[in-house]
N, C-alpha and C. Protein backbone atom coordinates (compact mmCIF):
# COMPACT_ATOMS: atom_id res chain seq x y z
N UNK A 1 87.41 -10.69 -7.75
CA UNK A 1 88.43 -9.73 -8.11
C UNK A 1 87.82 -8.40 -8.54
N UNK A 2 86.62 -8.58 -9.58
CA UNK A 2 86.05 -7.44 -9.95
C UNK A 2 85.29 -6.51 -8.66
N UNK A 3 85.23 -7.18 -7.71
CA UNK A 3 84.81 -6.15 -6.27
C UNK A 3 85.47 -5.78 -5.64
N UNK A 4 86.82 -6.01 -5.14
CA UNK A 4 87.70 -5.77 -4.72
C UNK A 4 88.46 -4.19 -5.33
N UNK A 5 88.24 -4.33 -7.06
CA UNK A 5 88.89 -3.65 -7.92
C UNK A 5 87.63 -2.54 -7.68
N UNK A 6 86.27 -2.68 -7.40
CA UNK A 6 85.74 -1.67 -7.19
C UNK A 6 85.69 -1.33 -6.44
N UNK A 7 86.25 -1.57 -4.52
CA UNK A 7 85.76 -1.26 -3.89
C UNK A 7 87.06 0.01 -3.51
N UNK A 8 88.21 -0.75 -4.34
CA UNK A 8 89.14 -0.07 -4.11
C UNK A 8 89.41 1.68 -5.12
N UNK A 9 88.45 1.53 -5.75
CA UNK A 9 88.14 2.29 -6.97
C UNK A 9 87.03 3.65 -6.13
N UNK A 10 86.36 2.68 -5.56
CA UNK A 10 85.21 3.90 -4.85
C UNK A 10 85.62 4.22 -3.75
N UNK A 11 86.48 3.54 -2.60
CA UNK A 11 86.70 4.03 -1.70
C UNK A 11 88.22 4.49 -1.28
N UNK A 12 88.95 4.54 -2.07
CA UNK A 12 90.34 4.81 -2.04
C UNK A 12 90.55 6.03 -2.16
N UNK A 13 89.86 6.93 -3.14
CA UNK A 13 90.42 8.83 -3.71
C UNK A 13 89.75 9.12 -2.22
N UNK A 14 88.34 8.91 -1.74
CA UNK A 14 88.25 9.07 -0.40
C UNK A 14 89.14 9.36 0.75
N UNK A 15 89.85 8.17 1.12
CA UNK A 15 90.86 8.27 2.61
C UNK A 15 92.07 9.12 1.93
N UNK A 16 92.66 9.06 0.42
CA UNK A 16 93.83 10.05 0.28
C UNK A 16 93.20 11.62 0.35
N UNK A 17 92.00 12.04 0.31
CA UNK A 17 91.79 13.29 0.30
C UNK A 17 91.64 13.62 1.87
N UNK A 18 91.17 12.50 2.48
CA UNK A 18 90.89 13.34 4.61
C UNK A 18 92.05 13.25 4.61
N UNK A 19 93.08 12.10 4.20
CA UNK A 19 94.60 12.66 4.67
C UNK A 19 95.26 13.89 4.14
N UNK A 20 94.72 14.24 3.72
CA UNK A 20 94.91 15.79 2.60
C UNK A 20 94.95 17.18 3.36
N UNK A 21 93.78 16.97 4.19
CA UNK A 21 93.22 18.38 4.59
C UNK A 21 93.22 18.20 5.94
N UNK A 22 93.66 16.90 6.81
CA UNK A 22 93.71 17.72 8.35
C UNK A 22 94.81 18.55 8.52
N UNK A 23 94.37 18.90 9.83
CA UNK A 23 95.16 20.22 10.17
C UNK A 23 95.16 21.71 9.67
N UNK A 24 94.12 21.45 8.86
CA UNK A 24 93.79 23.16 8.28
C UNK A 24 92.84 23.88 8.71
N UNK A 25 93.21 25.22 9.01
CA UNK A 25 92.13 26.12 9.83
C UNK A 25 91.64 26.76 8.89
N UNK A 26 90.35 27.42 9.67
CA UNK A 26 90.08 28.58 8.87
C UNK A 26 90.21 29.48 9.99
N UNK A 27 89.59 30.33 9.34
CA UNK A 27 89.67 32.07 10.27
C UNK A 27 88.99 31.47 11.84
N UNK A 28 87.84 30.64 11.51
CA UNK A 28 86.42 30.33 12.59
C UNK A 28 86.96 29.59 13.56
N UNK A 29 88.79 28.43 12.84
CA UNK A 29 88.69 27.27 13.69
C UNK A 29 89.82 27.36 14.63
N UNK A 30 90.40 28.64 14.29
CA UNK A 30 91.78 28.68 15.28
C UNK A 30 91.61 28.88 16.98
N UNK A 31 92.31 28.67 17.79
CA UNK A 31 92.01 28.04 18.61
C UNK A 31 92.11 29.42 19.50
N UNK A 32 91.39 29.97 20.68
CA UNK A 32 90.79 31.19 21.36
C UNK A 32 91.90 31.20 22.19
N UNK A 33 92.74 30.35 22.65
CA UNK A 33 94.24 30.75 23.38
C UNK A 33 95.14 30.22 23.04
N UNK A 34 95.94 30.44 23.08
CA UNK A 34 97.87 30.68 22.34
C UNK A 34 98.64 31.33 23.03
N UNK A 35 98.79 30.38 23.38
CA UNK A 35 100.53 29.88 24.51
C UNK A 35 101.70 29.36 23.87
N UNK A 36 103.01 30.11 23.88
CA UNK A 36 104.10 30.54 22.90
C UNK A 36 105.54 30.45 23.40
N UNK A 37 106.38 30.58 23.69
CA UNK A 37 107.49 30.85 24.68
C UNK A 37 108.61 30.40 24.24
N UNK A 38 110.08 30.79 24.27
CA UNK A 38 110.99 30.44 24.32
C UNK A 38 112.16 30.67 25.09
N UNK A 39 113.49 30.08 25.06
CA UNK A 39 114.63 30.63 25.76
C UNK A 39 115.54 29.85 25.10
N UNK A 40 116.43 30.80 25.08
CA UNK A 40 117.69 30.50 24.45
C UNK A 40 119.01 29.51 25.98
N UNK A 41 120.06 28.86 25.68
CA UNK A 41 120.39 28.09 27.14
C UNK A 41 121.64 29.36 27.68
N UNK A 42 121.99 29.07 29.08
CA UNK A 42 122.73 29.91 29.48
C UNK A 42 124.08 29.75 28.79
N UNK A 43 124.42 30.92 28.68
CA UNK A 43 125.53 30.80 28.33
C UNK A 43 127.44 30.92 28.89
N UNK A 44 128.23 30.96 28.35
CA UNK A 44 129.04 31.18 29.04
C UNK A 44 129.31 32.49 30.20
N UNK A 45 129.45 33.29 29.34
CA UNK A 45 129.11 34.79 30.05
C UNK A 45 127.86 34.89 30.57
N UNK A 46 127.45 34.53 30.80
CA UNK A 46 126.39 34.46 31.93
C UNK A 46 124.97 34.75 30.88
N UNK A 47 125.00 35.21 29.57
CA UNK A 47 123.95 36.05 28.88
C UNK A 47 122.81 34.68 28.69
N UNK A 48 121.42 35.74 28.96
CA UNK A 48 120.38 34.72 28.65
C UNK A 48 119.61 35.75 27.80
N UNK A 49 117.98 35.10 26.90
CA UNK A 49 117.07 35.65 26.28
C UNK A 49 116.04 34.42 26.55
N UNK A 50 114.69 35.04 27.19
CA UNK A 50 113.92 34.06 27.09
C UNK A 50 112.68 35.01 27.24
N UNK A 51 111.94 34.20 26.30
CA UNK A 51 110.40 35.09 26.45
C UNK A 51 108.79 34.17 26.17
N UNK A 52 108.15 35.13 26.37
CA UNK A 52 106.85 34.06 26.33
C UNK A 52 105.56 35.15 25.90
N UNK A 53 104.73 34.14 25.34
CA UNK A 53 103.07 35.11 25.07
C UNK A 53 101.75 34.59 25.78
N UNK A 54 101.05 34.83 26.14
CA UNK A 54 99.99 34.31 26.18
C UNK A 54 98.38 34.99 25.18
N UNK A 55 98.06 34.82 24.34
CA UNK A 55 97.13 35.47 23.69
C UNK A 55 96.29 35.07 23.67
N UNK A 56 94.87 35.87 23.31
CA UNK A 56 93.50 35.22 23.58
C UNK A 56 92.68 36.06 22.70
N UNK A 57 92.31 35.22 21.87
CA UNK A 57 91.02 35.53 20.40
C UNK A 57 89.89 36.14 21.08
N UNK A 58 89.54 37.06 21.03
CA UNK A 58 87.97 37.70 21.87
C UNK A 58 87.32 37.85 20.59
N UNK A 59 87.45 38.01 19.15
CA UNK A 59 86.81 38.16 17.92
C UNK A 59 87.35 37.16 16.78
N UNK A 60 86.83 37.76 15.75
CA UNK A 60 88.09 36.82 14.82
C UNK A 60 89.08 37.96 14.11
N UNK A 61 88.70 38.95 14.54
CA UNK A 61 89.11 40.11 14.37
C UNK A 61 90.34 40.84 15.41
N UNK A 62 89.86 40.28 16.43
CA UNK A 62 90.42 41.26 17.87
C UNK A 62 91.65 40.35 19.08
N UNK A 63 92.29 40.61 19.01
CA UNK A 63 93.44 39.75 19.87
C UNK A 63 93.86 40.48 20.71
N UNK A 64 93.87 40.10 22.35
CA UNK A 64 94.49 40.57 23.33
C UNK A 64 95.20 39.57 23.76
N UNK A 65 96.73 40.33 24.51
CA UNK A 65 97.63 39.37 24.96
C UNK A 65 98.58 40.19 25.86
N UNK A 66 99.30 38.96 26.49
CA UNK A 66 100.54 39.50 27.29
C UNK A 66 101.69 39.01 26.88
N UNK A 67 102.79 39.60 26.92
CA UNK A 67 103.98 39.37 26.44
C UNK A 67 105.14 39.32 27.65
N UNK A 68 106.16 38.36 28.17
CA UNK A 68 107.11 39.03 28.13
C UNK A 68 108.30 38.38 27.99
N UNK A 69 109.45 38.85 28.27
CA UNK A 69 110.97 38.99 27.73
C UNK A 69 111.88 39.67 28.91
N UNK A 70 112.52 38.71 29.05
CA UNK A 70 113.99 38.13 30.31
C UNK A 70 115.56 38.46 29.43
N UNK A 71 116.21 39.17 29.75
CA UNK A 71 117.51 39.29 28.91
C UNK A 71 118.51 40.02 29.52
N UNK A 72 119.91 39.14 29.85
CA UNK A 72 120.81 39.26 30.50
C UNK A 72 121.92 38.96 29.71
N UNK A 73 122.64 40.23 29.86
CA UNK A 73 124.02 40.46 29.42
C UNK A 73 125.23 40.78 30.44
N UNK A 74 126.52 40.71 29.24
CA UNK A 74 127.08 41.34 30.43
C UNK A 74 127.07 42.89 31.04
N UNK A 75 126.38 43.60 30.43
CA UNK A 75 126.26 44.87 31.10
C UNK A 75 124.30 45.21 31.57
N UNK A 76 123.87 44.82 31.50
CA UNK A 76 122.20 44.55 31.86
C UNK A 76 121.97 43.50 32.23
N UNK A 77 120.80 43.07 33.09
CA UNK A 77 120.33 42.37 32.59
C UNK A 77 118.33 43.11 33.30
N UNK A 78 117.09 42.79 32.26
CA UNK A 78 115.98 43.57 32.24
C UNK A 78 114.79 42.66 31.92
N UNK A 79 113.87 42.68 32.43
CA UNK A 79 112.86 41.92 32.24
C UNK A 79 111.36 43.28 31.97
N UNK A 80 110.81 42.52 31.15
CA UNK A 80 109.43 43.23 30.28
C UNK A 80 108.52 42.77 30.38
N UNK A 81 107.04 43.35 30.98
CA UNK A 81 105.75 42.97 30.42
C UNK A 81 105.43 43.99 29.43
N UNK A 82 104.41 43.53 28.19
CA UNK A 82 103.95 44.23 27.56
C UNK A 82 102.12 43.21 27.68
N UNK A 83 101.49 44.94 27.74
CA UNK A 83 100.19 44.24 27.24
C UNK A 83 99.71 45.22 26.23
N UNK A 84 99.04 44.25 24.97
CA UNK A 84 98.54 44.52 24.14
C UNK A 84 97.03 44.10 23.59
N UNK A 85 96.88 45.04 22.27
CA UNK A 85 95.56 44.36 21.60
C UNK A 85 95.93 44.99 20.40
N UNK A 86 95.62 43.21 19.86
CA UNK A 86 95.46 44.00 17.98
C UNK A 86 94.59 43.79 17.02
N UNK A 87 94.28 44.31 16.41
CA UNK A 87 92.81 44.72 15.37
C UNK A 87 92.63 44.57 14.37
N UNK A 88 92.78 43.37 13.78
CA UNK A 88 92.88 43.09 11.85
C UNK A 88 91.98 43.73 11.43
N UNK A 89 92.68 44.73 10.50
CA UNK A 89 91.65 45.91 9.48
C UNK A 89 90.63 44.66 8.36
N UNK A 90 92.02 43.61 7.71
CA UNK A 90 91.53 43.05 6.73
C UNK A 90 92.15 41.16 7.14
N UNK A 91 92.16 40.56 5.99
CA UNK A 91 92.92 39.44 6.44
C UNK A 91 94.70 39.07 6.80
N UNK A 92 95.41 40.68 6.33
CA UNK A 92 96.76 40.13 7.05
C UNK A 92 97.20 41.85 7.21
N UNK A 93 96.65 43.42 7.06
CA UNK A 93 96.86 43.71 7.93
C UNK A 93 96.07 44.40 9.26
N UNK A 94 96.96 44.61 10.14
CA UNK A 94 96.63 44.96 11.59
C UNK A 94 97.18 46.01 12.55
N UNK A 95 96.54 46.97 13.32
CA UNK A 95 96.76 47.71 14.40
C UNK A 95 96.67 47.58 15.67
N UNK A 96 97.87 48.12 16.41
CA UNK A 96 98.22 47.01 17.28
C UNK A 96 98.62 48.19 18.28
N UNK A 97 98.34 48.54 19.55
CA UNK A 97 98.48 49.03 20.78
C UNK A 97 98.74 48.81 21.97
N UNK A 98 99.43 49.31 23.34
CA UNK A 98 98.95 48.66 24.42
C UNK A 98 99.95 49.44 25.82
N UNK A 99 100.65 48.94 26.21
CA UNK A 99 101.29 49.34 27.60
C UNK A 99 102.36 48.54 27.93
N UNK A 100 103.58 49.12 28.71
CA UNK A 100 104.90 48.17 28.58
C UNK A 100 105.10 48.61 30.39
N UNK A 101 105.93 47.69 30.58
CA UNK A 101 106.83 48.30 32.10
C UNK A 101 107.94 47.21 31.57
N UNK A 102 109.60 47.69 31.70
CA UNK A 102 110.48 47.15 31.86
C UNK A 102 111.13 47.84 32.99
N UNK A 103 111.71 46.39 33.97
CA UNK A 103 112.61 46.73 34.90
C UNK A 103 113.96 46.36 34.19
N UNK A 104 114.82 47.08 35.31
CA UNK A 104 116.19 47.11 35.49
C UNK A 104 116.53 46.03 36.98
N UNK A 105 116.86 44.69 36.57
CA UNK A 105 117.05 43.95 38.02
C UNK A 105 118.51 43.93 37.99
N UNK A 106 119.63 44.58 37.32
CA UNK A 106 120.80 45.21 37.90
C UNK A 106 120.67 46.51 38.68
N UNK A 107 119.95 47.24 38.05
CA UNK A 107 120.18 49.11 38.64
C UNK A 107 121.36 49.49 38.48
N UNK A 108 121.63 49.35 37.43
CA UNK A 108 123.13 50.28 36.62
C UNK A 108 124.46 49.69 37.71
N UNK A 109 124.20 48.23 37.86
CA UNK A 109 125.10 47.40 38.57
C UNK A 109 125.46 47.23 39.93
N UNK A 110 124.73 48.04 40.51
CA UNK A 110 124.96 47.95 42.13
C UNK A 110 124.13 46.88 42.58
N UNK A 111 123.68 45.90 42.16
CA UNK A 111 123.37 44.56 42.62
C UNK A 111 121.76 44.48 42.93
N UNK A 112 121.15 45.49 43.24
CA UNK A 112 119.57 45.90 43.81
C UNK A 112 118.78 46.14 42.36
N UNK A 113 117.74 45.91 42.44
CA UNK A 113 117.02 45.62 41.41
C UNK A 113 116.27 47.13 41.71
N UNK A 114 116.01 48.29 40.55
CA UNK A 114 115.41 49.24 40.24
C UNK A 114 114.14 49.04 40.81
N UNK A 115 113.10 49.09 41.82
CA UNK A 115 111.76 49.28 42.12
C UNK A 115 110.95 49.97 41.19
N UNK A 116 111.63 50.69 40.43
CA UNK A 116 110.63 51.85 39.55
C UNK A 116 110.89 51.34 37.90
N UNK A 117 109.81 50.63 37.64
CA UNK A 117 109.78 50.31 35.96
C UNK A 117 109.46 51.57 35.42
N UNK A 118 110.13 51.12 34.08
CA UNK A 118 109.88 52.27 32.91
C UNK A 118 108.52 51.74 32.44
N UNK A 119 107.92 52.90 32.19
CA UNK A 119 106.34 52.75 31.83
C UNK A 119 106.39 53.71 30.56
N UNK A 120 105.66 52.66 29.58
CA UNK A 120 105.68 53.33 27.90
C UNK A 120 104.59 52.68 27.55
N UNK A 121 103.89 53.75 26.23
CA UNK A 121 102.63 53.14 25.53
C UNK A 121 103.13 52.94 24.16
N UNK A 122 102.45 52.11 23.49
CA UNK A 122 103.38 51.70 22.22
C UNK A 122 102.17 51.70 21.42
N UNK A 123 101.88 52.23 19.66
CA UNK A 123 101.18 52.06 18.68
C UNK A 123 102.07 51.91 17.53
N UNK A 124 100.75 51.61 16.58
CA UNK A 124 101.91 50.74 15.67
C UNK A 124 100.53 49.71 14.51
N UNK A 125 101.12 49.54 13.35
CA UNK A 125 100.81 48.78 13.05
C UNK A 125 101.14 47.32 12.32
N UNK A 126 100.54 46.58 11.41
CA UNK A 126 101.61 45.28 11.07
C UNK A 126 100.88 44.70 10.02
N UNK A 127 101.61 44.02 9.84
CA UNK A 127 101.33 42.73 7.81
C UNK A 127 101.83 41.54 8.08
N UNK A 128 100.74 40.46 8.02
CA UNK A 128 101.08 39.30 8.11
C UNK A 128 101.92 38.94 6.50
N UNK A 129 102.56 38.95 6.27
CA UNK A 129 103.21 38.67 5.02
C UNK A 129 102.90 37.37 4.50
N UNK A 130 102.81 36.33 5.19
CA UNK A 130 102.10 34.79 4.91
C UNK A 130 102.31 33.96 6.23
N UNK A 131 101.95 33.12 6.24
CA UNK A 131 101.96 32.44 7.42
C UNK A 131 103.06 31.80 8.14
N UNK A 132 103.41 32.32 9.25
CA UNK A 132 104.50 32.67 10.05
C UNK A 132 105.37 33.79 9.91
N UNK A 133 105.43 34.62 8.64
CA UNK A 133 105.98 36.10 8.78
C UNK A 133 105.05 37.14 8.98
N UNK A 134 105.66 37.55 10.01
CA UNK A 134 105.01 38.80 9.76
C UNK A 134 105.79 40.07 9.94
N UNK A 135 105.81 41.77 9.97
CA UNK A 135 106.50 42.65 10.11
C UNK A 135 105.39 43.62 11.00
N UNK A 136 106.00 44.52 11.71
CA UNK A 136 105.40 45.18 12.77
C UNK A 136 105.92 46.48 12.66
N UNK A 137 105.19 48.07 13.12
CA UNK A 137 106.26 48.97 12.88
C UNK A 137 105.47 49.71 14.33
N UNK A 138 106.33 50.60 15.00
CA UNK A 138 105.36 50.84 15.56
C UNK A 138 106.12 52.25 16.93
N UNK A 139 105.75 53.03 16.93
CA UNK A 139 105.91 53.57 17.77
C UNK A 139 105.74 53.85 19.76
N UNK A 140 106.58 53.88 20.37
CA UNK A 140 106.83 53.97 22.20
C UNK A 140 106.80 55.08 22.61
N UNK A 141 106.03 55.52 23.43
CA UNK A 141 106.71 56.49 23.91
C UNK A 141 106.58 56.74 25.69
N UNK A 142 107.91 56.71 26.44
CA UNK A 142 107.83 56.61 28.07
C UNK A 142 107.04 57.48 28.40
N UNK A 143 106.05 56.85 29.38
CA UNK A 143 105.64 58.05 30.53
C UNK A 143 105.92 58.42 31.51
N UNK A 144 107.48 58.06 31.94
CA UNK A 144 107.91 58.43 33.33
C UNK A 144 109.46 58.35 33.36
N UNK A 145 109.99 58.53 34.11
CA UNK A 145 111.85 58.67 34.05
C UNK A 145 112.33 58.02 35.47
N UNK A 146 111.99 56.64 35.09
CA UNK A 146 112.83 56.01 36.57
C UNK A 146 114.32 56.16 36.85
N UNK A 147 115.37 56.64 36.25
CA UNK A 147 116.64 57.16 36.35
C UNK A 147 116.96 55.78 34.98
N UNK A 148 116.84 55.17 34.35
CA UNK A 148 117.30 53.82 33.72
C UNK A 148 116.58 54.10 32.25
N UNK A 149 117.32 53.85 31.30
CA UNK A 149 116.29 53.94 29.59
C UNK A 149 116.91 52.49 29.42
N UNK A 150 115.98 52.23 28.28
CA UNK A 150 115.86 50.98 27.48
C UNK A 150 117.46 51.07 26.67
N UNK A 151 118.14 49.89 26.68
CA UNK A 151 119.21 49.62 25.93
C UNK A 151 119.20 50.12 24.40
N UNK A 152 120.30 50.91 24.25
CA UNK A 152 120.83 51.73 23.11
C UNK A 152 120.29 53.69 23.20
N UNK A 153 119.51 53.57 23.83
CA UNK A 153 119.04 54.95 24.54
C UNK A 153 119.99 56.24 25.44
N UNK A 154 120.09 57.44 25.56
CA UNK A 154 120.61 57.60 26.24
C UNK A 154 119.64 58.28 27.28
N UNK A 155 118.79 58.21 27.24
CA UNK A 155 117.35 58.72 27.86
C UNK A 155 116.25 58.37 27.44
N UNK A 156 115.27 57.85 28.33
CA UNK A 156 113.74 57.61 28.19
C UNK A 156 113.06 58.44 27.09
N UNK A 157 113.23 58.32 26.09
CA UNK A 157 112.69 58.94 24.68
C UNK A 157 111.48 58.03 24.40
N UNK A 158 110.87 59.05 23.10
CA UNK A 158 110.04 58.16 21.96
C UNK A 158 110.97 57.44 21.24
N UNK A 159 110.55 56.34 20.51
CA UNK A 159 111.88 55.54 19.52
C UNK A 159 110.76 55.12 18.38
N UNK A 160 111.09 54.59 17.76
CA UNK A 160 110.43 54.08 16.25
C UNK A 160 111.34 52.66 16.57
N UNK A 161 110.08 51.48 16.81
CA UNK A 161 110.24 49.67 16.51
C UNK A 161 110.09 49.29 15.23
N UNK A 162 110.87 48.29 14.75
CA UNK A 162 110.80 47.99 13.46
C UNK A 162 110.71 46.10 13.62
N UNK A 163 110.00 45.69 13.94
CA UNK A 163 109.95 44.30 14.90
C UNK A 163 109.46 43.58 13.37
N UNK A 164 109.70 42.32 13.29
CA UNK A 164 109.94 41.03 12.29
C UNK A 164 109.54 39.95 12.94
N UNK A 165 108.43 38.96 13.01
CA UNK A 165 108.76 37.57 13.44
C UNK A 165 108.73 36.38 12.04
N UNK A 166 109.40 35.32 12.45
CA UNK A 166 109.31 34.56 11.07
C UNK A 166 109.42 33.14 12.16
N UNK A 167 108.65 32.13 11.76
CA UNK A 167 108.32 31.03 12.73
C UNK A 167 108.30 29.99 11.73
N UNK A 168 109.02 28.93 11.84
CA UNK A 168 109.13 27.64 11.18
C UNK A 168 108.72 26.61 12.06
């Protein structure tokens, strides 16, 4: 009995502490690609939102990625690439840059999909607030005038983004 009582004594705080700590990263152990995506289901009115990332750690510092985002309403519907890279100054915040093209695959409803994306460069920076929030701010501005602006626009302008993600 008295070995049993020790063995359970010496080797027990053991296995409750590895069950403790898997699954925790550090900065070194997170993983060099991150693949992300979602979509919301169709809906009645026809409206969809679906998007996706692909990102890739080149530092522990430095993140490049591609982004994009599918979204159909009843008066649009527009699809987006964005490519980016962002630059942690410190451990949560970061500056963040890169290049966009969104099409128009209505063309202001005549059924033909716009050939000519809107082309914009976007800066900006961001704060991981804790893990899974973060806030983004960041400035666009178009470099070209395919006849079509981004929804709420009435022309291909600069705009000020005020972007939020929060992930559970």
């Amino acid at each position: 009995m008295i070995k049993i009582i020790g063995f359970l004594v010496f080797f027990a705080p053991h296995f409750f502490l590895n069950a403790q700590v898997l699954n925790q990263y550090s900065l070194e152990e997170k993983p060099k690609l991150l693949v992300d995506g979602f979509s919301y289901p169709d809906f009645n009115d026809g409206s969809r939102y679906a998007s996706f990332s692909l990102r890739y750690l080149l530092t522990n510092t430095t993140e490049i990625g591609v982004f994009g985002n599918h979204y159909r309403n009843m008066i649009a519907e527009r699809f987006q690439i964005r490519l980016q890279v962002k630059q942690y100054l410190n451990k949560n915040a970061f500056l963040i840059g890169g290049y966009e093209q969104e099409w128009d695959l209505r063309n202001q409803n005549i059924g033909t999909p716009n050939n000519r994306p809107l082309q914009s460069i976007f800066y900006g920076m961001g704060y991981d607030v804790k893990p899974g929030l973060s806030l983004e701010a960041m400035i666009q501005n178009p470099i070209n005038n395919p006849g079509f602006s981004p929804l709420g626009l009435d022309k291909p302008s600069s705009s000020f983004r005020l972007n939020s993600k929060f992930k559970f």
